[in-house]
N, C-alpha and C. Protein backbone atom coordinates (compact mmCIF):
# COMPACT_ATOMS: atom_id res chain seq x y z
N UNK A 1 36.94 -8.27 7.50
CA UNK A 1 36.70 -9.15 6.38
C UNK A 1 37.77 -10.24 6.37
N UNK A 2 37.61 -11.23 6.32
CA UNK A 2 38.59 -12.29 6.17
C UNK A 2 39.37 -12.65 4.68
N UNK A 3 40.07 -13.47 4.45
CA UNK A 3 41.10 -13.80 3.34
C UNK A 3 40.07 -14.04 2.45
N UNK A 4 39.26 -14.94 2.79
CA UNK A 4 38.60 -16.14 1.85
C UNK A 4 36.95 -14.67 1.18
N UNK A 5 36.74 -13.82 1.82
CA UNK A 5 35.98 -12.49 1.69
C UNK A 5 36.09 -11.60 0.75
N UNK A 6 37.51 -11.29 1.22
CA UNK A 6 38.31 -9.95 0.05
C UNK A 6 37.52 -10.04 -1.48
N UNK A 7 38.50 -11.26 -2.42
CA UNK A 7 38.02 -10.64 -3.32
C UNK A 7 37.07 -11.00 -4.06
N UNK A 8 35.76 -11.69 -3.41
CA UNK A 8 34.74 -11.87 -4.01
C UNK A 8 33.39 -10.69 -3.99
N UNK A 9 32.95 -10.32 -5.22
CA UNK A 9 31.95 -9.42 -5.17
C UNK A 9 30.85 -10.01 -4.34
N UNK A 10 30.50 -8.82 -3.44
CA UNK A 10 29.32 -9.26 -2.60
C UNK A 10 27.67 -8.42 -3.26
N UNK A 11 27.33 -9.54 -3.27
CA UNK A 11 25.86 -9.04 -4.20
C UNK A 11 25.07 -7.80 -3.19
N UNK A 12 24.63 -7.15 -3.99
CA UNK A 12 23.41 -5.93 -3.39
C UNK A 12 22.36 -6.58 -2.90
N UNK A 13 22.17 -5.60 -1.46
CA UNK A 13 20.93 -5.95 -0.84
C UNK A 13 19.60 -6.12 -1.49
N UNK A 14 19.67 -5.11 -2.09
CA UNK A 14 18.14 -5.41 -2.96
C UNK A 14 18.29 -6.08 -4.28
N UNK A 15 19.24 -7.01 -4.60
CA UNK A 15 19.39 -8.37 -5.06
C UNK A 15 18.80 -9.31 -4.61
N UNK A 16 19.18 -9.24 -3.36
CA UNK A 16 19.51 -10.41 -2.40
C UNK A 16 17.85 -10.44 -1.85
N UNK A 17 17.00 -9.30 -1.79
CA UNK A 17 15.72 -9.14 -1.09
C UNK A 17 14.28 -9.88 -2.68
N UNK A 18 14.83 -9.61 -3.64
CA UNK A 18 14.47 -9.94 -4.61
C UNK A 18 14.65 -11.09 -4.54
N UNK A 19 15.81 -11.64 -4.73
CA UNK A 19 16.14 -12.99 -4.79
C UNK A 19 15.23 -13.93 -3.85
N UNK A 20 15.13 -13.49 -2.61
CA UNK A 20 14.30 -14.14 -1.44
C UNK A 20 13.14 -13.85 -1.75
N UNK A 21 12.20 -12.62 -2.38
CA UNK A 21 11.00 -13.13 -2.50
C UNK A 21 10.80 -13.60 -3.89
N UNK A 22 11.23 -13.58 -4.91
CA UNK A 22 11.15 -14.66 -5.25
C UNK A 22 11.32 -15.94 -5.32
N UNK A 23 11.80 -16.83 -4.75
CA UNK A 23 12.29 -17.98 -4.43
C UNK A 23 11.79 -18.33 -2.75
N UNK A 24 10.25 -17.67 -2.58
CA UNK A 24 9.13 -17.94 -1.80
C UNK A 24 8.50 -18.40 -2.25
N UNK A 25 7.49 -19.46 -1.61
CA UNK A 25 6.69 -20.48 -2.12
C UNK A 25 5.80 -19.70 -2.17
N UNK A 26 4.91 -19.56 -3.36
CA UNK A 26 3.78 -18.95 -3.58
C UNK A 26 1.92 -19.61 -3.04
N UNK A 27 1.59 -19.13 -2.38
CA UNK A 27 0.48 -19.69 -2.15
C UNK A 27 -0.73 -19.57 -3.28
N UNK A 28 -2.07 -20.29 -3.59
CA UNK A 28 -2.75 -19.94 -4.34
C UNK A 28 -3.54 -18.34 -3.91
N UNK A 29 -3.24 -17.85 -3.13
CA UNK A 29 -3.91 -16.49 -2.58
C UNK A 29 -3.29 -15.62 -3.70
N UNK A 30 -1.99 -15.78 -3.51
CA UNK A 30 -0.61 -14.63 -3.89
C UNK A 30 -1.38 -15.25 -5.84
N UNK A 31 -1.21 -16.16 -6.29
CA UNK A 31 -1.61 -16.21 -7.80
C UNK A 31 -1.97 -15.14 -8.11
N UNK A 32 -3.44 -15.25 -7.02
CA UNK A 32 -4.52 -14.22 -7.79
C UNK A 32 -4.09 -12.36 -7.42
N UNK A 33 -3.33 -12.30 -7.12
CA UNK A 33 -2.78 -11.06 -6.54
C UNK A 33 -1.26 -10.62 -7.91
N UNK A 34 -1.01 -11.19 -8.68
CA UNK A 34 0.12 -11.20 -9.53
C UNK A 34 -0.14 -10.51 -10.53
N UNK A 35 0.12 -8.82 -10.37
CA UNK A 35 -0.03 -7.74 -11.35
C UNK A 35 0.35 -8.25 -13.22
N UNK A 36 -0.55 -7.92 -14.04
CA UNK A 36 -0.87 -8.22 -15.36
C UNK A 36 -0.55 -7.28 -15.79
N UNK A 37 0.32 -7.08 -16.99
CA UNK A 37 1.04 -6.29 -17.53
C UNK A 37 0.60 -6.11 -19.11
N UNK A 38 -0.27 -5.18 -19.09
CA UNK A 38 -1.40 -5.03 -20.14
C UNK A 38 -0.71 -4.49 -21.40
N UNK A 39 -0.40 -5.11 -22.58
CA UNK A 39 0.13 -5.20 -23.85
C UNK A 39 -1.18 -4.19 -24.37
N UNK A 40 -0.59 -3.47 -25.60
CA UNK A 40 -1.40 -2.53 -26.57
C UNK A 40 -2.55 -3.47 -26.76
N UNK A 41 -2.56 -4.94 -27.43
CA UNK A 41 -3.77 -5.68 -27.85
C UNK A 41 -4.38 -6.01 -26.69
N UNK A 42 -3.94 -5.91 -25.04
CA UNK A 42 -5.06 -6.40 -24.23
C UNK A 42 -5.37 -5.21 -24.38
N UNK A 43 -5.12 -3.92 -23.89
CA UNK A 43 -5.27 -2.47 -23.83
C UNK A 43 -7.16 -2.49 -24.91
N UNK A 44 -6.72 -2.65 -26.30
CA UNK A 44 -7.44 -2.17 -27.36
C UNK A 44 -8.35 -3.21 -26.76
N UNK A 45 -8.68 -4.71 -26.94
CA UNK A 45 -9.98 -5.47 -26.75
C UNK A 45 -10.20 -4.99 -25.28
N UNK A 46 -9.95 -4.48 -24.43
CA UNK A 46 -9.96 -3.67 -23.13
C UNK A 46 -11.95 -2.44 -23.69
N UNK A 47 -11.04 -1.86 -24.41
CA UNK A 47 -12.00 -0.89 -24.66
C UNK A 47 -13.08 -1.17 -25.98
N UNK A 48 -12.46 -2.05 -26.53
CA UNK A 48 -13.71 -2.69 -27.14
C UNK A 48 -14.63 -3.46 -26.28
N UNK A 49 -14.34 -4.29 -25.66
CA UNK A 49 -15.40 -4.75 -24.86
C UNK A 49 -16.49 -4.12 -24.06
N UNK A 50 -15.66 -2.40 -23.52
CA UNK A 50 -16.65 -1.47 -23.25
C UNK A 50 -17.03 -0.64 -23.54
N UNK A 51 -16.82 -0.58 -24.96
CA UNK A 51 -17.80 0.62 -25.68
C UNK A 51 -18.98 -1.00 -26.13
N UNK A 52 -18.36 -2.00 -26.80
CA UNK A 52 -19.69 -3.10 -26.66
C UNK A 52 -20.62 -3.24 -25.73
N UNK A 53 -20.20 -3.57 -24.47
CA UNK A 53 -20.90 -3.75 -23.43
C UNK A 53 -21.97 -2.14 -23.29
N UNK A 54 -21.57 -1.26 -23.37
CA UNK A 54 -21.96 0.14 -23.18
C UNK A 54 -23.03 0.27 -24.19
N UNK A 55 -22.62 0.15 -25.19
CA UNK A 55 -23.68 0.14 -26.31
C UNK A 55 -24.57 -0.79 -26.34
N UNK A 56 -24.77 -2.14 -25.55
CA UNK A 56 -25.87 -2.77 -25.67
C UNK A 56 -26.69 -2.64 -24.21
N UNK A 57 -26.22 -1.42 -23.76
CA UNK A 57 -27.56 -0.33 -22.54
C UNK A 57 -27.00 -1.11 -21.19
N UNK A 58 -25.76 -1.98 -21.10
CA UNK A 58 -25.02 -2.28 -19.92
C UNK A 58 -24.14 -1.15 -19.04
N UNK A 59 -24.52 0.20 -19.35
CA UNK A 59 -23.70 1.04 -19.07
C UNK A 59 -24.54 2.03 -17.46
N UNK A 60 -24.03 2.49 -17.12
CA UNK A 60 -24.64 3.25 -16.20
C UNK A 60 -24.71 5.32 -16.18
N UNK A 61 -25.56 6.20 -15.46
CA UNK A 61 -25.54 7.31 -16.31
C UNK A 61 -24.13 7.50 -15.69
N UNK A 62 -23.36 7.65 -14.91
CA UNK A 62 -21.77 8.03 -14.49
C UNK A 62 -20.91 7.63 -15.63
N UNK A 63 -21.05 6.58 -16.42
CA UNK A 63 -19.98 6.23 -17.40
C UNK A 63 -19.21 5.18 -17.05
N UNK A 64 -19.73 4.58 -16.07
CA UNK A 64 -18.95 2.82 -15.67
C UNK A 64 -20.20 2.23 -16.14
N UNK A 65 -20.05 0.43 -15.91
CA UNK A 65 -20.46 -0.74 -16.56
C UNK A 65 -21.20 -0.82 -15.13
N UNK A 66 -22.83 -1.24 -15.48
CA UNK A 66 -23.18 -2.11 -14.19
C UNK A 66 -22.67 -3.97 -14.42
N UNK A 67 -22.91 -4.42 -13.14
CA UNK A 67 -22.70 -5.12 -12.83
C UNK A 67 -22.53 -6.36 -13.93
N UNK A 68 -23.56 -6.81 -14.66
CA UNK A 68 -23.86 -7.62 -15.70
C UNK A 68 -22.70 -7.34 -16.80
N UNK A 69 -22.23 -5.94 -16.94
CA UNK A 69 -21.79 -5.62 -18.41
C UNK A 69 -20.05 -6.08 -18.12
N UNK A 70 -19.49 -5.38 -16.52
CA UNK A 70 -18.04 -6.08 -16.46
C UNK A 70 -18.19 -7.37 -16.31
N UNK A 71 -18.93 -8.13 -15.93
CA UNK A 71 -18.39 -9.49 -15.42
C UNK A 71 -18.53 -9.93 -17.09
N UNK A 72 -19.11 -9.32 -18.08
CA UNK A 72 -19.12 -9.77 -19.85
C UNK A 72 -17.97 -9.88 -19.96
N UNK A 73 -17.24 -8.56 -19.68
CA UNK A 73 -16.07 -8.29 -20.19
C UNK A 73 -14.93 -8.56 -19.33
N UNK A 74 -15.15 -9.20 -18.31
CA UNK A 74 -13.89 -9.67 -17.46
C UNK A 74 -13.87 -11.65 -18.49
N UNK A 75 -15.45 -11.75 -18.53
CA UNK A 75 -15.59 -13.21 -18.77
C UNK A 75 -14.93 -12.93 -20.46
N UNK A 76 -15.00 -11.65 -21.41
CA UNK A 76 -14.47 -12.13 -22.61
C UNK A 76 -13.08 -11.92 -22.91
N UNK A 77 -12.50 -11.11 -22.40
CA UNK A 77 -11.34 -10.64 -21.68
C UNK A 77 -10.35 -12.00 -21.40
N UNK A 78 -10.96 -12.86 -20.73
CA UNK A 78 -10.34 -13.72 -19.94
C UNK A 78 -10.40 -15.06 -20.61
N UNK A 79 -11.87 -15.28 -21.75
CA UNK A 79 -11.40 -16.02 -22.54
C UNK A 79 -10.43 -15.84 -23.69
N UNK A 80 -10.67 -15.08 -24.22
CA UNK A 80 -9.97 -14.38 -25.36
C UNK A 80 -8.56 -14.83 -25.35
N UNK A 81 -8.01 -14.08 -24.26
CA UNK A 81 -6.43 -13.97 -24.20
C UNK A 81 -6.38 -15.25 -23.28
N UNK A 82 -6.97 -16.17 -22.77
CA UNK A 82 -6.60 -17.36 -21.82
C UNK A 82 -6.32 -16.46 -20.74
N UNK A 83 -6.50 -15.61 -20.00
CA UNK A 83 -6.16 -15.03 -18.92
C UNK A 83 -6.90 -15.64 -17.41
N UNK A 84 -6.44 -15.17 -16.33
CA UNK A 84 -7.27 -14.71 -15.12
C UNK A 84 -7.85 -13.91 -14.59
N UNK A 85 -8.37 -12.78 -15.32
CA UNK A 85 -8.32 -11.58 -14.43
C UNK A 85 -9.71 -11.57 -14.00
N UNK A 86 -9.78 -10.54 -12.62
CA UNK A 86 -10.59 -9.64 -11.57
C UNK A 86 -10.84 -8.87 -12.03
N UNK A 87 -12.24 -8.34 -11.48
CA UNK A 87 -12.47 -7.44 -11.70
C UNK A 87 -12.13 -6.18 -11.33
N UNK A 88 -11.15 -6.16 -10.35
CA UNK A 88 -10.08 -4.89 -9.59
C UNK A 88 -9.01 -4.88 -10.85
N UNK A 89 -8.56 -5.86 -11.36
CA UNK A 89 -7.46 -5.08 -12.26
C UNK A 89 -7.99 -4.69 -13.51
N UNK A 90 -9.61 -5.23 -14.19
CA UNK A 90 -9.66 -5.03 -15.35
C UNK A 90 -10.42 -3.37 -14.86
N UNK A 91 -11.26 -2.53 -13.80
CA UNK A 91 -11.06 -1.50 -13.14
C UNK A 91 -9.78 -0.54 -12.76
N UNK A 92 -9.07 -0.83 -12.57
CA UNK A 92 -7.66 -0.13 -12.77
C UNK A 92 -6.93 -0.19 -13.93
N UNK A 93 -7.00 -0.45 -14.82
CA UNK A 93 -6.61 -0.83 -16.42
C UNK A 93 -7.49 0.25 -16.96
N UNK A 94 -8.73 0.53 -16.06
CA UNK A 94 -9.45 0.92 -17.47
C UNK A 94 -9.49 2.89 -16.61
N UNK A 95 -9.54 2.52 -15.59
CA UNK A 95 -8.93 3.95 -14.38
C UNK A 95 -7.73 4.83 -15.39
N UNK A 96 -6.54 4.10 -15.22
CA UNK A 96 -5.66 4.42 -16.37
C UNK A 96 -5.61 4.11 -17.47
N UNK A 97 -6.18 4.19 -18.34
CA UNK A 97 -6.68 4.08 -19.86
C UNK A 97 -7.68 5.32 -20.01
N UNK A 98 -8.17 6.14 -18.66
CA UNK A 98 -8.71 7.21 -18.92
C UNK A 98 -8.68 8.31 -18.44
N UNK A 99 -7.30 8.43 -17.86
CA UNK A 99 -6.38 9.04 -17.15
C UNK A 99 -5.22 9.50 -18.69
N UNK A 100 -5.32 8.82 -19.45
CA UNK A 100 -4.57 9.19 -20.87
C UNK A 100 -4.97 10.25 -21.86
């Protein structure tokens, strides 16, 4: 280690790995890939939208949404809160929401 080395704190690697991916240029691919961090009120209009959707015969006999009933609820979902979301995360949101 040299003079000018000693006594400066040297930051942690997984600082430093953080630091670099964030301060990567994000492509529009990576946007749509940027995990949503679902608050109690997205949570609740979460499951209102599919006991709605469910109850107006958009439901299937397994207990998921056909096709017509998520893209309702991705489309009210997404106006509602100004969001982006897919239909893979509003499916994993609702995976664990019934896993509880």
């Amino acid at each position: 280690m040299s003079d000018s080395e000693e006594g400066k704190p040297q930051p942690l690697p997984s600082l430093q790995l953080s630091l670099r991916v964030a301060l990567q240029p994000q492509s529009a691919e990576s946007d749509t890939k940027n995990p949503h961090i679902w608050s109690t009120i997205d949570k609740t209009k979460l499951l209102e939208q599919l006991f709605d959707e469910s109850s107006a015969g958009r439901a299937t006999d397994n207990g998921n949404l056909k096709k017509e009933g998520r893209t309702n609820v991705m489309n009210k979902l997404n106006e509602h809160f100004g969001l982006n979301l897919n239909h893979d995360q509003i499916k994993n949101q609702k995976t664990v929401l019934q896993m509880l």
